[in-house]
PDB file of N, CA and C in Angstrom:
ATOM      1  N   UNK A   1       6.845 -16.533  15.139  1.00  0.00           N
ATOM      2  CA  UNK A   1       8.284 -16.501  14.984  1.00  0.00           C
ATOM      3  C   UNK A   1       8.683 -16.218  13.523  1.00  0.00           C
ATOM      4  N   UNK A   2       8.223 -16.915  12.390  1.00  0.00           N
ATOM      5  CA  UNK A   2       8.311 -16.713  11.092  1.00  0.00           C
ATOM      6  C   UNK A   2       8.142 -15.296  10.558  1.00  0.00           C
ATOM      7  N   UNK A   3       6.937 -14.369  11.435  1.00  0.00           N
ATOM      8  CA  UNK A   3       6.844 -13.478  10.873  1.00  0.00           C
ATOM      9  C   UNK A   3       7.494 -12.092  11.579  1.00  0.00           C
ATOM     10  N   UNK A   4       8.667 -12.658  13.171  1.00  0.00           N
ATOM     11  CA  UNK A   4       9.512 -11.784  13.225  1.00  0.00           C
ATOM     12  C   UNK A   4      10.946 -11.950  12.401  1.00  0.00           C
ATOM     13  N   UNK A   5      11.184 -12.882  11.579  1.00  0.00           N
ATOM     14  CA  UNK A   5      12.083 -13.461  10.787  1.00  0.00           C
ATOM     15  C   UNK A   5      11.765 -12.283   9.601  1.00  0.00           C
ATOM     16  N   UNK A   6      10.952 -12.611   9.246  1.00  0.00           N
ATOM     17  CA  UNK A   6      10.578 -12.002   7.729  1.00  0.00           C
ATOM     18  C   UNK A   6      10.672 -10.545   8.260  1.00  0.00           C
ATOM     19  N   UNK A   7       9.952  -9.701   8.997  1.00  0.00           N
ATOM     20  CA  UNK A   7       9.669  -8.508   9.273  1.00  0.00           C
ATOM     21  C   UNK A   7      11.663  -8.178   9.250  1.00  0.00           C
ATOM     22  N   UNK A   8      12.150  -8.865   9.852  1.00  0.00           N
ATOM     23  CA  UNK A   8      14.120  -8.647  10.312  1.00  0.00           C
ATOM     24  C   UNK A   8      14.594  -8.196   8.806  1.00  0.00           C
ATOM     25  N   UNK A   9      13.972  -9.343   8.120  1.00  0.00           N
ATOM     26  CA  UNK A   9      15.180  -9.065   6.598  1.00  0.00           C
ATOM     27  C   UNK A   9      14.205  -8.311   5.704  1.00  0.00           C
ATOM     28  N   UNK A  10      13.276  -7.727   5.794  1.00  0.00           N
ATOM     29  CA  UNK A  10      12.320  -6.696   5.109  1.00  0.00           C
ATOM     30  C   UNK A  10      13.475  -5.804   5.737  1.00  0.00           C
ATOM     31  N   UNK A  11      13.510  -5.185   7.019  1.00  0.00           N
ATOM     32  CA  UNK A  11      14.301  -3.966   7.380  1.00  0.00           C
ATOM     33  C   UNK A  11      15.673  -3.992   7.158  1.00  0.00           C
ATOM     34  N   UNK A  12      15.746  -5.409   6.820  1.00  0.00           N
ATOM     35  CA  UNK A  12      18.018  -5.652   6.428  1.00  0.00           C
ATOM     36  C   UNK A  12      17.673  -5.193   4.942  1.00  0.00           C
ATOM     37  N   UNK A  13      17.014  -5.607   4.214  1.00  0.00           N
ATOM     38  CA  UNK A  13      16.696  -5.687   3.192  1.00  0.00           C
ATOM     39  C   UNK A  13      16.512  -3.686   2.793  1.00  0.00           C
ATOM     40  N   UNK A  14      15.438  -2.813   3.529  1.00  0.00           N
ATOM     41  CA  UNK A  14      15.587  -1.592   3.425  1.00  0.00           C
ATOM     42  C   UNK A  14      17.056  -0.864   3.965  1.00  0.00           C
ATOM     43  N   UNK A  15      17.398  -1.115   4.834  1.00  0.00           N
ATOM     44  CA  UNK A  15      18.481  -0.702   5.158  1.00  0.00           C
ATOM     45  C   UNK A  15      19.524  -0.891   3.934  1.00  0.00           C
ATOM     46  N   UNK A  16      19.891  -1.484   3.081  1.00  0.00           N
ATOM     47  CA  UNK A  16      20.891  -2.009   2.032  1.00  0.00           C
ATOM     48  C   UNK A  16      20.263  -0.941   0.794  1.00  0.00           C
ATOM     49  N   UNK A  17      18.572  -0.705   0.834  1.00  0.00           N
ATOM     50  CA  UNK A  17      18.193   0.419  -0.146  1.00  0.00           C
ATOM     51  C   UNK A  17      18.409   1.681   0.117  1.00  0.00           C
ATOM     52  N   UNK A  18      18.268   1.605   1.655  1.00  0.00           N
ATOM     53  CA  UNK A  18      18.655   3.351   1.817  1.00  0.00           C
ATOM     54  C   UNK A  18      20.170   3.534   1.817  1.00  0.00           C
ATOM     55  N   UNK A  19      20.683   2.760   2.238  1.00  0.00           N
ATOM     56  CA  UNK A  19      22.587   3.136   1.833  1.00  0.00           C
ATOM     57  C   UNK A  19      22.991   3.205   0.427  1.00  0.00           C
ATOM     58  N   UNK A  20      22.616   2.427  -0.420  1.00  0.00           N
ATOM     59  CA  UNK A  20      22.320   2.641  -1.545  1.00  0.00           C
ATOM     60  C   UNK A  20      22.060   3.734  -2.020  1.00  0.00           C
ATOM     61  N   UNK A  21      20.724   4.368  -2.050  1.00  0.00           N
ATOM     62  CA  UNK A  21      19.881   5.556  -2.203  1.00  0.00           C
ATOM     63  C   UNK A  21      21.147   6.829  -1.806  1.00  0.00           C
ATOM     64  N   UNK A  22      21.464   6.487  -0.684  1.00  0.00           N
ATOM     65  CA  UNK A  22      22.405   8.282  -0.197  1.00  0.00           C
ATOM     66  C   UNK A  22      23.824   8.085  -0.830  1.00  0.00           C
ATOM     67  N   UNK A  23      23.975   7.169  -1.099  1.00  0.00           N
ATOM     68  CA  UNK A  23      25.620   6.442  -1.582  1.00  0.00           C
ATOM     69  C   UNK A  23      25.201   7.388  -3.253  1.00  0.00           C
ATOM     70  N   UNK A  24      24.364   7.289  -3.576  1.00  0.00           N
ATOM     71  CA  UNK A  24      24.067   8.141  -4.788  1.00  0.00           C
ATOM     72  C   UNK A  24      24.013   9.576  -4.901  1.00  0.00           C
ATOM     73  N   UNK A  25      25.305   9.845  -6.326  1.00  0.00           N
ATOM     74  CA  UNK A  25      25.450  11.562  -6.213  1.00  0.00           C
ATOM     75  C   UNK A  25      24.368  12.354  -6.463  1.00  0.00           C
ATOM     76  N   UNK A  26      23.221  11.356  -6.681  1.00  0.00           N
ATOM     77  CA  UNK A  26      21.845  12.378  -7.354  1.00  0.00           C
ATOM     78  C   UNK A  26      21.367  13.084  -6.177  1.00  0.00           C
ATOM     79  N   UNK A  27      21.625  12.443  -4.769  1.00  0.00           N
ATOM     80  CA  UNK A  27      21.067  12.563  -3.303  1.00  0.00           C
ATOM     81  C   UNK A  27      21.814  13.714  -2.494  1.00  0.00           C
ATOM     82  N   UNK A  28      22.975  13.421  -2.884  1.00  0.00           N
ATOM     83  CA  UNK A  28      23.819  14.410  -2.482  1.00  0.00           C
ATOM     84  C   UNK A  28      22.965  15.729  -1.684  1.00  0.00           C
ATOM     85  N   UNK A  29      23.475  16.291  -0.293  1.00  0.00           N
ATOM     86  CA  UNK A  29      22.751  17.052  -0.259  1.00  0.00           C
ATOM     87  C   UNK A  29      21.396  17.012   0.519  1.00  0.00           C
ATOM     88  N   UNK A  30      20.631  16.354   0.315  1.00  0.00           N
ATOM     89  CA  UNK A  30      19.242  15.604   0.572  1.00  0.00           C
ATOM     90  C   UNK A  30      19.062  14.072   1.406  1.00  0.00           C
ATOM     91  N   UNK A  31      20.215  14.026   2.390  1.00  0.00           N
ATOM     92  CA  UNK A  31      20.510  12.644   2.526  1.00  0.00           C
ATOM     93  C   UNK A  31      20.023  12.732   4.273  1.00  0.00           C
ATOM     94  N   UNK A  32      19.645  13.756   4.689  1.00  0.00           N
ATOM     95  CA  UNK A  32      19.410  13.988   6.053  1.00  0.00           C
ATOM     96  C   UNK A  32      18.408  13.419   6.561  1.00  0.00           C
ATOM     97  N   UNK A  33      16.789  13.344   5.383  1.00  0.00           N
ATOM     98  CA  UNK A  33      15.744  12.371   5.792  1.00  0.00           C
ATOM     99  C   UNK A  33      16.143  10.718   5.317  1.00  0.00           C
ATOM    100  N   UNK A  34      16.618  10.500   4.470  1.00  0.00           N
ATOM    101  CA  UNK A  34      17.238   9.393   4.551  1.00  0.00           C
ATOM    102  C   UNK A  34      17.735   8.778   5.556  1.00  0.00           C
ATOM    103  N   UNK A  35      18.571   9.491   6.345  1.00  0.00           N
ATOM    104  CA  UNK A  35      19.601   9.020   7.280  1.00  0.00           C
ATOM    105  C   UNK A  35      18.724   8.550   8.349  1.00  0.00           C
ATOM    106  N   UNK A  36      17.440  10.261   8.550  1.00  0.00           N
ATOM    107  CA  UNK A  36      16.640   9.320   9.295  1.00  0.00           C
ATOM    108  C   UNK A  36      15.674   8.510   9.170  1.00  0.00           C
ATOM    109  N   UNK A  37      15.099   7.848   8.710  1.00  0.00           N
ATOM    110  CA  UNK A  37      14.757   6.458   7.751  1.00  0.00           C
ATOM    111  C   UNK A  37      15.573   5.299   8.477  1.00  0.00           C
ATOM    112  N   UNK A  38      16.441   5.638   8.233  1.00  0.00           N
ATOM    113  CA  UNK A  38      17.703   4.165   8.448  1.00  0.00           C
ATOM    114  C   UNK A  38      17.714   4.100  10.342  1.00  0.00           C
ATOM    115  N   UNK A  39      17.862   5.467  10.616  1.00  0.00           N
ATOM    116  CA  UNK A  39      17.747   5.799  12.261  1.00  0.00           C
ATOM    117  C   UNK A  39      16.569   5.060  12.285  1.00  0.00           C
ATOM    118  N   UNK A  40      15.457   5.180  12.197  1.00  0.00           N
ATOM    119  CA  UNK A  40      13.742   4.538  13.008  1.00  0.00           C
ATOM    120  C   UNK A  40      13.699   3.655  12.398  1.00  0.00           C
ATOM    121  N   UNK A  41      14.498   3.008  10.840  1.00  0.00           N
ATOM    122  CA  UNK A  41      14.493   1.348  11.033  1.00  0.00           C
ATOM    123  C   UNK A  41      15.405   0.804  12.149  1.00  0.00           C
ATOM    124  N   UNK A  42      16.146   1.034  12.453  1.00  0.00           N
ATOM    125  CA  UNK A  42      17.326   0.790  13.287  1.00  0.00           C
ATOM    126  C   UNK A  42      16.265   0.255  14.777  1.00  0.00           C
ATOM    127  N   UNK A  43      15.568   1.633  14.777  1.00  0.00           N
ATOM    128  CA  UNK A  43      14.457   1.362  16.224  1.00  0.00           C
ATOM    129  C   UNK A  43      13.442   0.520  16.003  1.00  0.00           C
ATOM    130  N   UNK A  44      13.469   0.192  14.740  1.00  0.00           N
ATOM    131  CA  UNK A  44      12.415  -1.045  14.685  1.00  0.00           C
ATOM    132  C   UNK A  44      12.512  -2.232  14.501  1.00  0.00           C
ATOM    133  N   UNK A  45      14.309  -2.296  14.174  1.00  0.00           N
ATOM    134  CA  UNK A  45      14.916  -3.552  14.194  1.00  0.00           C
ATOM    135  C   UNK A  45      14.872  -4.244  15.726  1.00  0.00           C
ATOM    136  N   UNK A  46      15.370  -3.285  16.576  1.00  0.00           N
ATOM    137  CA  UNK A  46      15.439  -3.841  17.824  1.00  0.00           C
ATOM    138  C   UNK A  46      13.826  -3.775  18.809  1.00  0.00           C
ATOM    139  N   UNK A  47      13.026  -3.409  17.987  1.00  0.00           N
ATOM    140  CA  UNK A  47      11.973  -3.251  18.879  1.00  0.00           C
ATOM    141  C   UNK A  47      11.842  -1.888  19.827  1.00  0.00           C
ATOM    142  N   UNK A  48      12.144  -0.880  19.228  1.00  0.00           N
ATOM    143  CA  UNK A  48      11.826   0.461  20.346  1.00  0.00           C
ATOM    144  C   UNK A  48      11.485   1.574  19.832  1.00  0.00           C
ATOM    145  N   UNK A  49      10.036   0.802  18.992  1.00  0.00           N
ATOM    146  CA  UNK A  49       9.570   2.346  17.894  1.00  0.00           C
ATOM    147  C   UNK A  49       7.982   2.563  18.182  1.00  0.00           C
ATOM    148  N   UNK A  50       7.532   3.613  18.218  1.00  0.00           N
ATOM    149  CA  UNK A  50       6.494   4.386  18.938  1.00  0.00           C
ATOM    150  C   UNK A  50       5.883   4.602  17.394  1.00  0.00           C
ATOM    151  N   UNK A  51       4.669   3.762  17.381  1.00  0.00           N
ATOM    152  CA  UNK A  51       3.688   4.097  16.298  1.00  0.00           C
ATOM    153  C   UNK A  51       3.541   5.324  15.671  1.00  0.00           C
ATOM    154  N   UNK A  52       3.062   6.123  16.575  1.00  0.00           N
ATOM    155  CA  UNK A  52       2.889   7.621  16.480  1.00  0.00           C
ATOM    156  C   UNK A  52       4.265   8.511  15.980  1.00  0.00           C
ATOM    157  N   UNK A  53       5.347   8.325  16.198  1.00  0.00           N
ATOM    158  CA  UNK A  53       6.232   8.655  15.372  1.00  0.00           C
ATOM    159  C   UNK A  53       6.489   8.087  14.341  1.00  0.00           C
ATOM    160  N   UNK A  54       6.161   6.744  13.963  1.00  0.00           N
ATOM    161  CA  UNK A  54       6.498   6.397  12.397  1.00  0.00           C
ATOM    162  C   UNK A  54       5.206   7.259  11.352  1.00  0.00           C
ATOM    163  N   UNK A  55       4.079   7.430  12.299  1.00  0.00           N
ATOM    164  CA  UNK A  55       3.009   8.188  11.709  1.00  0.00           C
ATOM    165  C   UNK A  55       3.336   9.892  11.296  1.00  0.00           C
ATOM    166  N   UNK A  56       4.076  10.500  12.030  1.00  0.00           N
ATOM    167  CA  UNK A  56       4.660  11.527  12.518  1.00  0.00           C
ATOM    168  C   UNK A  56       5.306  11.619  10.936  1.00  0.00           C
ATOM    169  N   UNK A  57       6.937  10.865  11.252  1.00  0.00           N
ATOM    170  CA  UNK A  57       7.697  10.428  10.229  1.00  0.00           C
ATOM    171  C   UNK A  57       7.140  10.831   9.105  1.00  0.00           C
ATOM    172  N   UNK A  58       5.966   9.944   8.547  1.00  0.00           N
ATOM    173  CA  UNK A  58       5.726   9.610   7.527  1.00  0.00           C
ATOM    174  C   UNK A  58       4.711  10.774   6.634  1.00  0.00           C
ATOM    175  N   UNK A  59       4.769  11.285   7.440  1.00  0.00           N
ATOM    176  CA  UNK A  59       3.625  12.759   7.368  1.00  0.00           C
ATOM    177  C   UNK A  59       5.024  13.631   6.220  1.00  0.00           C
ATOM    178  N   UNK A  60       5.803  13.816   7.623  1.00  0.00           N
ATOM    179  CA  UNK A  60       6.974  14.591   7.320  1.00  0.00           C
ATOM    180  C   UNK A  60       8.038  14.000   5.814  1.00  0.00           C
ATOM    181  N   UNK A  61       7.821  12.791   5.313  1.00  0.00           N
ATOM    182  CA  UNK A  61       8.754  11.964   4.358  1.00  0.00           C
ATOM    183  C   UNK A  61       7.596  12.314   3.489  1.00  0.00           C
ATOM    184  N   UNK A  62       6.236  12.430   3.295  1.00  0.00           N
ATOM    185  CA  UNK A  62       5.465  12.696   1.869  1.00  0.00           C
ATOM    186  C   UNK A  62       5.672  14.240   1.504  1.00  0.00           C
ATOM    187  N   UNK A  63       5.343  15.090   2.879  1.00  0.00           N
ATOM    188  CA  UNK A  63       5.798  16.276   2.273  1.00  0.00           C
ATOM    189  C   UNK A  63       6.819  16.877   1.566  1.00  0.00           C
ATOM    190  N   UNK A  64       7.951  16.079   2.398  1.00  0.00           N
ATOM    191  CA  UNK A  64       9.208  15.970   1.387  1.00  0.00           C
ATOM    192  C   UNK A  64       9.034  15.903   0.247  1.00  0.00           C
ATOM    193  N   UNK A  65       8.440  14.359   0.013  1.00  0.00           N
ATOM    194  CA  UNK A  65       8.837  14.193  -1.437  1.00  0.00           C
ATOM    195  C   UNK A  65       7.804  14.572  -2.434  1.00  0.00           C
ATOM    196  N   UNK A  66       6.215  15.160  -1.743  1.00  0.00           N
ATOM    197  CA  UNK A  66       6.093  16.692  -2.886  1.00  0.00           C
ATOM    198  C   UNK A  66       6.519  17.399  -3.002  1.00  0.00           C
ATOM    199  N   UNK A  67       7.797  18.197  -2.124  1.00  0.00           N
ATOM    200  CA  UNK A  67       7.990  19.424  -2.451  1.00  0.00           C
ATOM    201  C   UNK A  67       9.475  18.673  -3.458  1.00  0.00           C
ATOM    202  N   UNK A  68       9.882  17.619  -3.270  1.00  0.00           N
ATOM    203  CA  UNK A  68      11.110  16.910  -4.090  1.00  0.00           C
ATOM    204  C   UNK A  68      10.490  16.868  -5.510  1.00  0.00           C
ATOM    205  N   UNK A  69       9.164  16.604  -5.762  1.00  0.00           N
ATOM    206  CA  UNK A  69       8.636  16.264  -7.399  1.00  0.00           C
ATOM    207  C   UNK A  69       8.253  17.638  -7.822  1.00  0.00           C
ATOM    208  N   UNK A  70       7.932  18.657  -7.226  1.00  0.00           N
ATOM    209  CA  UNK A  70       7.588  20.017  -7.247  1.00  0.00           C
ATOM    210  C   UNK A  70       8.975  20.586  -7.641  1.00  0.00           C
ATOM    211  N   UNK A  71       9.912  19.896  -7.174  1.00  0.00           N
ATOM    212  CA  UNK A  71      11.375  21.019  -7.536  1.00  0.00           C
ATOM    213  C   UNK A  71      12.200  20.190  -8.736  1.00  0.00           C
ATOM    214  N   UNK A  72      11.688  18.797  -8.993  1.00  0.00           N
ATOM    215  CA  UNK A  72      12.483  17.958 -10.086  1.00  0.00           C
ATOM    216  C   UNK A  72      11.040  18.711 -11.714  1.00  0.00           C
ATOM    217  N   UNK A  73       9.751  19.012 -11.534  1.00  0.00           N
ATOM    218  CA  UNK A  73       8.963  19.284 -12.753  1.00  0.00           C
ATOM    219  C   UNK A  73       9.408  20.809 -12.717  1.00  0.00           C
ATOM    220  N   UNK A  74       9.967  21.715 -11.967  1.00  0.00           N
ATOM    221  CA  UNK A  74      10.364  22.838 -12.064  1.00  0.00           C
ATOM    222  C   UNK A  74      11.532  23.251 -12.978  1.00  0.00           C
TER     223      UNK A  74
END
């Protein structure tokens, strides 16, 4: 029970960083993988998230953000 408590406000807790994060004019623009971020915490708040897509996800969120450090050293 404790550690579906904790796991709840880890994702309240990200959720408050990613609104944050797109609420920022630096993001502007770039806020579409963000948004979905907040979408598949949302599915993991309530319990209805498929491993294999957070794996998926997460494939797709690194490539991002090499080609994001590739275009900020450019």
């Amino acid at each position: 029970m404790k550690h579906e408590e904790d796991q709840k406000r880890c994702i309240e807790r990200a959720y408050e960083l990613v609104d944050l994060t797109v609420a920022d004019p630096k993001w502007r623009g770039r806020s579409k993988e963000l948004l979905r971020i907040r979408e598949m915490l949302g599915e993991e708040y309530i319990g209805r998230i498929d491993l294999r897509k957070i794996e998926q996800y997460y494939a797709y969120c690194l490539d991002f953000a090499k080609a994001n450090v590739k275009y900020e050293l450019e």
